[in-house]
C-alpha atoms as a PDB file:
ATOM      1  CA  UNK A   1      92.534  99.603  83.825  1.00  0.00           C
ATOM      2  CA  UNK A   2      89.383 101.266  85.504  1.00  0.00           C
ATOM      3  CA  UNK A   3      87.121  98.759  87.294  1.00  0.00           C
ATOM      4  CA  UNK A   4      83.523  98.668  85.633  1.00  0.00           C
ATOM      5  CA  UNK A   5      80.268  97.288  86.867  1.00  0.00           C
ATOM      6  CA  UNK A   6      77.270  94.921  86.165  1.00  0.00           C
ATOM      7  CA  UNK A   7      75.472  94.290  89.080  1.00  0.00           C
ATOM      8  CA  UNK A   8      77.775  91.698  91.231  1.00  0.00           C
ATOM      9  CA  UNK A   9      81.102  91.876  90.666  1.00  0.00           C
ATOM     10  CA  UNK A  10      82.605  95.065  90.055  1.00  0.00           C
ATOM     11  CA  UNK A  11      86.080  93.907  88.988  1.00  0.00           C
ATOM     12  CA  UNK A  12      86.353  93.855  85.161  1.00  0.00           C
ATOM     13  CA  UNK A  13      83.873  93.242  82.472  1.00  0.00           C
ATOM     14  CA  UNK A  14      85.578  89.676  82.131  1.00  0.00           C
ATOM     15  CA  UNK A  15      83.820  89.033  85.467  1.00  0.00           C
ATOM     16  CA  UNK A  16      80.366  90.789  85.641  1.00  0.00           C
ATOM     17  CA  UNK A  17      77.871  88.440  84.783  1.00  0.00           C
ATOM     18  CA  UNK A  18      74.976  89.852  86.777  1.00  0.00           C
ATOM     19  CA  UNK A  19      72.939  92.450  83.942  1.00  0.00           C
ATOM     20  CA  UNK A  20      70.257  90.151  84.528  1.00  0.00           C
ATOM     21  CA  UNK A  21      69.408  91.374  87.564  1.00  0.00           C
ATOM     22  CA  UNK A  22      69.527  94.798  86.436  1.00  0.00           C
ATOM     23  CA  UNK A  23      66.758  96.931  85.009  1.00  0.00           C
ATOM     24  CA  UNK A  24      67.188  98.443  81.788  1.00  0.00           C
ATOM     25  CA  UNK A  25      65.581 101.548  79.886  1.00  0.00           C
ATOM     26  CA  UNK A  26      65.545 105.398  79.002  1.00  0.00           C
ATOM     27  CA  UNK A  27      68.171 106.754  80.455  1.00  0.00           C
ATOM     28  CA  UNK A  28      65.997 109.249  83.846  1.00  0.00           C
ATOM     29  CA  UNK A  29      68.321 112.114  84.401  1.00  0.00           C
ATOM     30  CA  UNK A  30      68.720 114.334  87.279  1.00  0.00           C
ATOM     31  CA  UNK A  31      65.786 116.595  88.447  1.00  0.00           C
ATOM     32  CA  UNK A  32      66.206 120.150  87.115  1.00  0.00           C
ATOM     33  CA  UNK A  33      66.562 121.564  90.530  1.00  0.00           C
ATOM     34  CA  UNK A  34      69.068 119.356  91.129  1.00  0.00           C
ATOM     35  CA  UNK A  35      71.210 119.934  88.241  1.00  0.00           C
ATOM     36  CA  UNK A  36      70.825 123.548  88.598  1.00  0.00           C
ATOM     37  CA  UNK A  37      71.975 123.812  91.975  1.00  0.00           C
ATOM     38  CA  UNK A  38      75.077 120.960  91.618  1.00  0.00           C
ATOM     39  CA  UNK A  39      76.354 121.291  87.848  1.00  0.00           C
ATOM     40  CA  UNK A  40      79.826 121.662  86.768  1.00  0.00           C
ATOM     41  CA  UNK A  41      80.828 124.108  84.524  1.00  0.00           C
ATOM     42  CA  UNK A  42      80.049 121.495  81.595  1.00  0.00           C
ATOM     43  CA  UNK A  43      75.889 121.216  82.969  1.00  0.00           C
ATOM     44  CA  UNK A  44      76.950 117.641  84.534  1.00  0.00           C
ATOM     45  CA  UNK A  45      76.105 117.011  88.062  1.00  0.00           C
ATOM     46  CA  UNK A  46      78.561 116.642  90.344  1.00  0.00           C
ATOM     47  CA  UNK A  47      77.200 116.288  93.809  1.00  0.00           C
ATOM     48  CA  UNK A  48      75.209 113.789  95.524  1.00  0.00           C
ATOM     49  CA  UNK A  49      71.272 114.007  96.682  1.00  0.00           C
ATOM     50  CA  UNK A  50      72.721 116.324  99.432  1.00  0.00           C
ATOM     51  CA  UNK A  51      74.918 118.354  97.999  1.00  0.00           C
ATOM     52  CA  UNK A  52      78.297 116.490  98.878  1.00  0.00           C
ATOM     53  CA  UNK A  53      80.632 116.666  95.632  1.00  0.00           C
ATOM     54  CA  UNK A  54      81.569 113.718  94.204  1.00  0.00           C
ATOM     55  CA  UNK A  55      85.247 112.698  95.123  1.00  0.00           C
ATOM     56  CA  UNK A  56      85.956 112.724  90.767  1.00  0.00           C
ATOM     57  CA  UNK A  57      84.962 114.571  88.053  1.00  0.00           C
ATOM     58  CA  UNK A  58      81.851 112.967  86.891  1.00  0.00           C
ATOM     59  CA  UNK A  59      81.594 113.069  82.732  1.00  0.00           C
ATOM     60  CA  UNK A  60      78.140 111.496  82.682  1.00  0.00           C
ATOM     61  CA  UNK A  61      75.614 113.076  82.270  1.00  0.00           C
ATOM     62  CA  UNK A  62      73.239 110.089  82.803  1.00  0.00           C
ATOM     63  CA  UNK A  63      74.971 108.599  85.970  1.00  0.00           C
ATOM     64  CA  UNK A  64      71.787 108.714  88.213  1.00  0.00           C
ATOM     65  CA  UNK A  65      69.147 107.097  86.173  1.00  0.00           C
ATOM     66  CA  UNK A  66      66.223 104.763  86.675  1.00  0.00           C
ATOM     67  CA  UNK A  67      69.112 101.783  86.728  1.00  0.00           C
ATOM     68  CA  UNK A  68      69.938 102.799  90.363  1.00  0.00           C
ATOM     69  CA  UNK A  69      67.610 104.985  91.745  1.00  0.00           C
ATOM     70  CA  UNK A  70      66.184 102.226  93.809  1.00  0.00           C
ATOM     71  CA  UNK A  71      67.712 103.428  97.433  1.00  0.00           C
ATOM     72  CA  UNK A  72      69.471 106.843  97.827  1.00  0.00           C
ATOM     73  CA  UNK A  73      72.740 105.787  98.732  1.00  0.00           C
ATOM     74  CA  UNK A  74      75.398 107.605  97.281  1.00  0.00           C
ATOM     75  CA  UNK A  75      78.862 104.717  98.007  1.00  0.00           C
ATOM     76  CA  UNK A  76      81.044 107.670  96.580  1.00  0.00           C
ATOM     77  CA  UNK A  77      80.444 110.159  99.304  1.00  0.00           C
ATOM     78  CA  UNK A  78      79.065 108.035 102.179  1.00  0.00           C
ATOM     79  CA  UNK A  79      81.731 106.177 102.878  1.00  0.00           C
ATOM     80  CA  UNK A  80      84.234 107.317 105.734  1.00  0.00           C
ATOM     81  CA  UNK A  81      87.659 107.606 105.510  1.00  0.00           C
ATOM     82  CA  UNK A  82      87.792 105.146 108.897  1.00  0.00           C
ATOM     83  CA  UNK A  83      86.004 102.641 106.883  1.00  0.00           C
ATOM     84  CA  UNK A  84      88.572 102.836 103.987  1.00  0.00           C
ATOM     85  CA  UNK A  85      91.583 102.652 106.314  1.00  0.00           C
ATOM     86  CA  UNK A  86      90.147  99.837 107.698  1.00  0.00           C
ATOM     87  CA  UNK A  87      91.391  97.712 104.907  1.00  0.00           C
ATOM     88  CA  UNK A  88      94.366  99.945 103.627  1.00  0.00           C
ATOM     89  CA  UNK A  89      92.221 101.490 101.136  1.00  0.00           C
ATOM     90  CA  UNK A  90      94.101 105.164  99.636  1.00  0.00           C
ATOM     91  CA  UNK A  91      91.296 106.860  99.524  1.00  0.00           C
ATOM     92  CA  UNK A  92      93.660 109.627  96.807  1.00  0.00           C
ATOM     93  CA  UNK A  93      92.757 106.508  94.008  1.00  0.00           C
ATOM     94  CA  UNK A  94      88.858 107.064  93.817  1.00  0.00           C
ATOM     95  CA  UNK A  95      87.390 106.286  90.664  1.00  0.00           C
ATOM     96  CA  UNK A  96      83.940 106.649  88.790  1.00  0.00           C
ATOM     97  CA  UNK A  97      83.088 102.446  88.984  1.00  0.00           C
ATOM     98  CA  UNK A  98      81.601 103.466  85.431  1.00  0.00           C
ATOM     99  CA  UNK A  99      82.878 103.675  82.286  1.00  0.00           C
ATOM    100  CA  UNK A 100      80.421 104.401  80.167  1.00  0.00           C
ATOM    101  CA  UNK A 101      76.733 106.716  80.373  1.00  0.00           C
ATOM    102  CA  UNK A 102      73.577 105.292  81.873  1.00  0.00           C
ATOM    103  CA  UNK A 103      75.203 102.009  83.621  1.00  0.00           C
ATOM    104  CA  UNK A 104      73.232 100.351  86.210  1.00  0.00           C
ATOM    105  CA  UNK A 105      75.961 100.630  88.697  1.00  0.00           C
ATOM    106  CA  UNK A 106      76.542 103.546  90.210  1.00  0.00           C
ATOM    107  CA  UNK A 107      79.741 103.661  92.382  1.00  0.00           C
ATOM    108  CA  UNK A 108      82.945 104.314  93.022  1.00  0.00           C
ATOM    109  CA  UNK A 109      86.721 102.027  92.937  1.00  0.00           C
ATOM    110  CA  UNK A 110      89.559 102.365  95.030  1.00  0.00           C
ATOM    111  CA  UNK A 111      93.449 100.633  94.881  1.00  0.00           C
ATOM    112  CA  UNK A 112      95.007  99.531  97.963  1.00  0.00           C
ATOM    113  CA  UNK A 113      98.288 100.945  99.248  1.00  0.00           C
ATOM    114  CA  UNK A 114     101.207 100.183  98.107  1.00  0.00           C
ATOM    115  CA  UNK A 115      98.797  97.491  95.622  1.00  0.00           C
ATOM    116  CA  UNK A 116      97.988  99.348  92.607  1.00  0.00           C
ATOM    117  CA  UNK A 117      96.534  96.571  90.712  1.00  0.00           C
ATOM    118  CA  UNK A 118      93.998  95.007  93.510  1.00  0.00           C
ATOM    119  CA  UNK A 119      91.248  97.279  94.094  1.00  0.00           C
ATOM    120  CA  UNK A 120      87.711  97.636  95.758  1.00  0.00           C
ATOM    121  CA  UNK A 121      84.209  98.492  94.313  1.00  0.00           C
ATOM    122  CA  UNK A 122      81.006  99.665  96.344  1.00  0.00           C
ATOM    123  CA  UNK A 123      78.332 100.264  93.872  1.00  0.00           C
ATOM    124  CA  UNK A 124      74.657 100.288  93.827  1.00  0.00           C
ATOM    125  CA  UNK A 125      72.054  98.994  91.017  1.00  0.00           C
ATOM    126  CA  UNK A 126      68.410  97.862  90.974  1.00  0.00           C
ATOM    127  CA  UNK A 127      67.250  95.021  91.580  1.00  0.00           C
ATOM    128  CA  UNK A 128      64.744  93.258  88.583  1.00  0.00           C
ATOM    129  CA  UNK A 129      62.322  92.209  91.217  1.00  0.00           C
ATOM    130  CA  UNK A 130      62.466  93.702  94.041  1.00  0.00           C
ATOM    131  CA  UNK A 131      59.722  92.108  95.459  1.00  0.00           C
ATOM    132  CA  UNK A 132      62.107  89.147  95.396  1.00  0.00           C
ATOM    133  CA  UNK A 133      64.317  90.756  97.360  1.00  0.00           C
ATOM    134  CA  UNK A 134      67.955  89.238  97.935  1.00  0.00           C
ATOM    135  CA  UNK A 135      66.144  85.297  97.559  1.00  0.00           C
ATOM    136  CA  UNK A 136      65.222  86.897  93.538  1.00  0.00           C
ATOM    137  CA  UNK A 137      68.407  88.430  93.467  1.00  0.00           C
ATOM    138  CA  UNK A 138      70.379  85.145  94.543  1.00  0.00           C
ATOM    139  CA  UNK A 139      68.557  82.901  92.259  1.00  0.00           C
ATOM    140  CA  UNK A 140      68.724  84.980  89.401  1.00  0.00           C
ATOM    141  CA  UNK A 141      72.764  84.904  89.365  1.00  0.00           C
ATOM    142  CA  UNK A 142      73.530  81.817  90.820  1.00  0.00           C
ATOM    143  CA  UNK A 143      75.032  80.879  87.598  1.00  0.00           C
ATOM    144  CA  UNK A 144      79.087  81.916  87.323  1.00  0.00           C
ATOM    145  CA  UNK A 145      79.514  82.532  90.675  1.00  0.00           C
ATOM    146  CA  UNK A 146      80.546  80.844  93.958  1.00  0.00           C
ATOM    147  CA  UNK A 147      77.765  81.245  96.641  1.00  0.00           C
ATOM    148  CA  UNK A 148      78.588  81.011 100.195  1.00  0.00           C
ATOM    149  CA  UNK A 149      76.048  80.826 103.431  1.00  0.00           C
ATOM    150  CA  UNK A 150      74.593  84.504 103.985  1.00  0.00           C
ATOM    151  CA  UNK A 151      76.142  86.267 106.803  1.00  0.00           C
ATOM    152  CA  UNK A 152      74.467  89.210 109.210  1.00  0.00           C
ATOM    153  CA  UNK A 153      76.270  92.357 109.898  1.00  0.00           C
ATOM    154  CA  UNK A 154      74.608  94.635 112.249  1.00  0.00           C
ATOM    155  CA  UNK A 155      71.148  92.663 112.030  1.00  0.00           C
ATOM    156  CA  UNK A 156      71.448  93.007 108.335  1.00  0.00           C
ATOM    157  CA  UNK A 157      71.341  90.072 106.080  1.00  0.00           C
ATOM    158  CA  UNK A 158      74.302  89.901 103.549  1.00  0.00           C
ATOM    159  CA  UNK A 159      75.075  87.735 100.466  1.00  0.00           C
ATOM    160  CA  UNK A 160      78.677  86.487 100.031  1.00  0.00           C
ATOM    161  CA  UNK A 161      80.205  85.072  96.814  1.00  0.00           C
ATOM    162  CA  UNK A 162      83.210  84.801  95.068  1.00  0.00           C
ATOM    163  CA  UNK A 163      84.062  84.252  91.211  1.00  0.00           C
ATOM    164  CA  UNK A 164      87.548  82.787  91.415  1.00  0.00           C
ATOM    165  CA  UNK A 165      90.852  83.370  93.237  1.00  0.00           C
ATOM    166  CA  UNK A 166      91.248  86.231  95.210  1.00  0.00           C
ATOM    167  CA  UNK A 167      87.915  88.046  94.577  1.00  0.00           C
ATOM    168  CA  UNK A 168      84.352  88.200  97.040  1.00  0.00           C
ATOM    169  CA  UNK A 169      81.594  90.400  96.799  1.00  0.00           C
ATOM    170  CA  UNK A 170      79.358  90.769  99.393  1.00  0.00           C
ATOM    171  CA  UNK A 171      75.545  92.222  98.645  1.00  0.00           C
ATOM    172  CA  UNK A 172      73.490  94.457 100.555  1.00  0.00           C
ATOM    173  CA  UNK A 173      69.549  95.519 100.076  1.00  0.00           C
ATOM    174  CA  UNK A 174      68.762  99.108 100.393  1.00  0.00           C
ATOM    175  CA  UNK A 175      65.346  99.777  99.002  1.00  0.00           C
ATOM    176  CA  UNK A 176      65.043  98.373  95.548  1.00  0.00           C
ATOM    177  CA  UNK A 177      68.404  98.262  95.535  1.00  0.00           C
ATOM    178  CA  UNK A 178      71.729  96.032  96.255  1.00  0.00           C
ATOM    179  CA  UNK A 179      74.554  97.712  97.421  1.00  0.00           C
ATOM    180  CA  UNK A 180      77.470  95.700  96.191  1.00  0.00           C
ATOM    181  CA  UNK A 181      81.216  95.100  97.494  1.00  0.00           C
ATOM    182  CA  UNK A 182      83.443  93.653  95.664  1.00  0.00           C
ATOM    183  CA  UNK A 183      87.863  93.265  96.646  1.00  0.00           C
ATOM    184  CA  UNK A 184      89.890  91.363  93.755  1.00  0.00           C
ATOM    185  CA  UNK A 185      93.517  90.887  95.073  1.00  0.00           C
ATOM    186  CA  UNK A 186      95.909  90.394  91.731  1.00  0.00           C
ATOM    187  CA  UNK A 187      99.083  89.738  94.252  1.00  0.00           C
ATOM    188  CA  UNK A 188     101.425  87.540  93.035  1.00  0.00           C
ATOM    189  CA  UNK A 189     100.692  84.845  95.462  1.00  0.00           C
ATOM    190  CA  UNK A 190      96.759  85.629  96.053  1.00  0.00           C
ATOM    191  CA  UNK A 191      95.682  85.262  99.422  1.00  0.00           C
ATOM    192  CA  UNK A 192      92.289  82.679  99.919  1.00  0.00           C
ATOM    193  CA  UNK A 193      89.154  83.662  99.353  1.00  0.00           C
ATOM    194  CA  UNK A 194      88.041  83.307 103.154  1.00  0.00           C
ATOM    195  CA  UNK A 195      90.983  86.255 103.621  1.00  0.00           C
ATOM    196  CA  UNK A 196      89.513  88.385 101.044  1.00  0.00           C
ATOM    197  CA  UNK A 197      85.835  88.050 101.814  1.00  0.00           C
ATOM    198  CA  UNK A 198      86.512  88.538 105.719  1.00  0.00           C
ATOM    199  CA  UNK A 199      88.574  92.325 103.844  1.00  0.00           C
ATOM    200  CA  UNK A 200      85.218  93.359 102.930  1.00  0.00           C
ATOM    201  CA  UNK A 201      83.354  92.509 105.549  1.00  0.00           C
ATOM    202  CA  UNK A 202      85.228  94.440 107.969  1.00  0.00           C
ATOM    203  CA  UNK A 203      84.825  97.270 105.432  1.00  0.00           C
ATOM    204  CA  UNK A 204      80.780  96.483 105.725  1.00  0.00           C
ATOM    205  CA  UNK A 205      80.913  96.658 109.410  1.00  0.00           C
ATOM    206  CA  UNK A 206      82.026 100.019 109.300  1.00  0.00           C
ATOM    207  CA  UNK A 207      79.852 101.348 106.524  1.00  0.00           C
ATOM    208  CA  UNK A 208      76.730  99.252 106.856  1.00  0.00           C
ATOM    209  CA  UNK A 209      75.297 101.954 108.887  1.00  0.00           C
ATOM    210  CA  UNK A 210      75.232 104.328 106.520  1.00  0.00           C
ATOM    211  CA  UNK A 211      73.347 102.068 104.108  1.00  0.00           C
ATOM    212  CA  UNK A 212      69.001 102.935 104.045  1.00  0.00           C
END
């Protein structure tokens, strides 16, 4: 079943609690230039802010919109191959993290090798207040969710939590954005938490400077 996102955990809709730190509204499409210069042949856009095509076939038309426009990060096409391997991502079992028009997250989901029912999100959505920054962000879904000491990759600050066995999501803030990570292992015998959180934070150390 494809993974879809709220704003913290990526994994199903069973375990995304975190709308509330999302903004809502009117759905703010691409520029015009934009869409000229990057549409499919069905007037979607298919490339990022720098003309990288996305690694699917995006069907909405609405999947940049004033939900997650806060930081230009694109997680479907800056994220290396290197950084994927890392953690035995196959990179051949990208997804759209959506799966529906005009959702905050905006994002892509991969399965692990050989694992076709774990899988990894990296998605970005807005923050409510970002003048709160990742303190707002924290408070506002502490509720649900397992919150661990924040860590620092690369003299960034990062927020780590988990929502049961076998899942952690780690948060980055770019701009008025977070940039969210999220691994759920669904192995028969699922490994601790500590093991899955310290999966995606060897992913982070390899992407985290690609993140404004």
């Amino acid at each position: 079943m494809r993974n879809v996102a709220g704003l913290l955990l990526a994994a199903s809709l069973s375990v995304l609690p975190l709308t509330a730190c999302t903004t809502t509204g009117e759905a703010e499409s691409a520029s015009p230039a934009a869409s000229l210069t990057s549409a499919g042949p069905t007037g979607i856009r298919q490339t990022d802010d720098a003309g990288a095509p996305l690694p699917f076939e995006n069907t909405f038309p609405d999947r940049w919109s004033n939900n997650n426009d806060g930081t230009p990060y694109e997680p479907c096409t800056q994220v290396s191959a290197v950084a994927l391997q890392t953690i035995d991502i196959d990179p051949s079992t990208v997804e759209d993290v959506a799966a529906s028009n005009h959702q905050t997250a905006r994002g892509c989901t991969w399965k692990f090798h050989g694992d076709r029912l774990s899988s990894m999100s990296h998605f970005v959505g807005n923050l409510l207040r970002p003048e709160a920054g990742l303190d707002g962000y924290k408070e506002l879904n502490r509720a649900g969710s397992t919150w661990f000491a924040d860590t620092e990759i690369k003299g960034r600050r990062v927020l780590s939590a988990s929502m049961g066995p076998g899942e952690c999501s780690m948060i980055v803030q770019s701009g008025d954005a977070v940039v969210v990570t999220t691994i759920v292992r669904y192995d028969a015998d699922r490994p601790p938490v500590e093991t899955v959180c310290s999966s995606v934070e060897h992913f982070l150390d390899q992407t985290i400077d690609s993140i404004p």
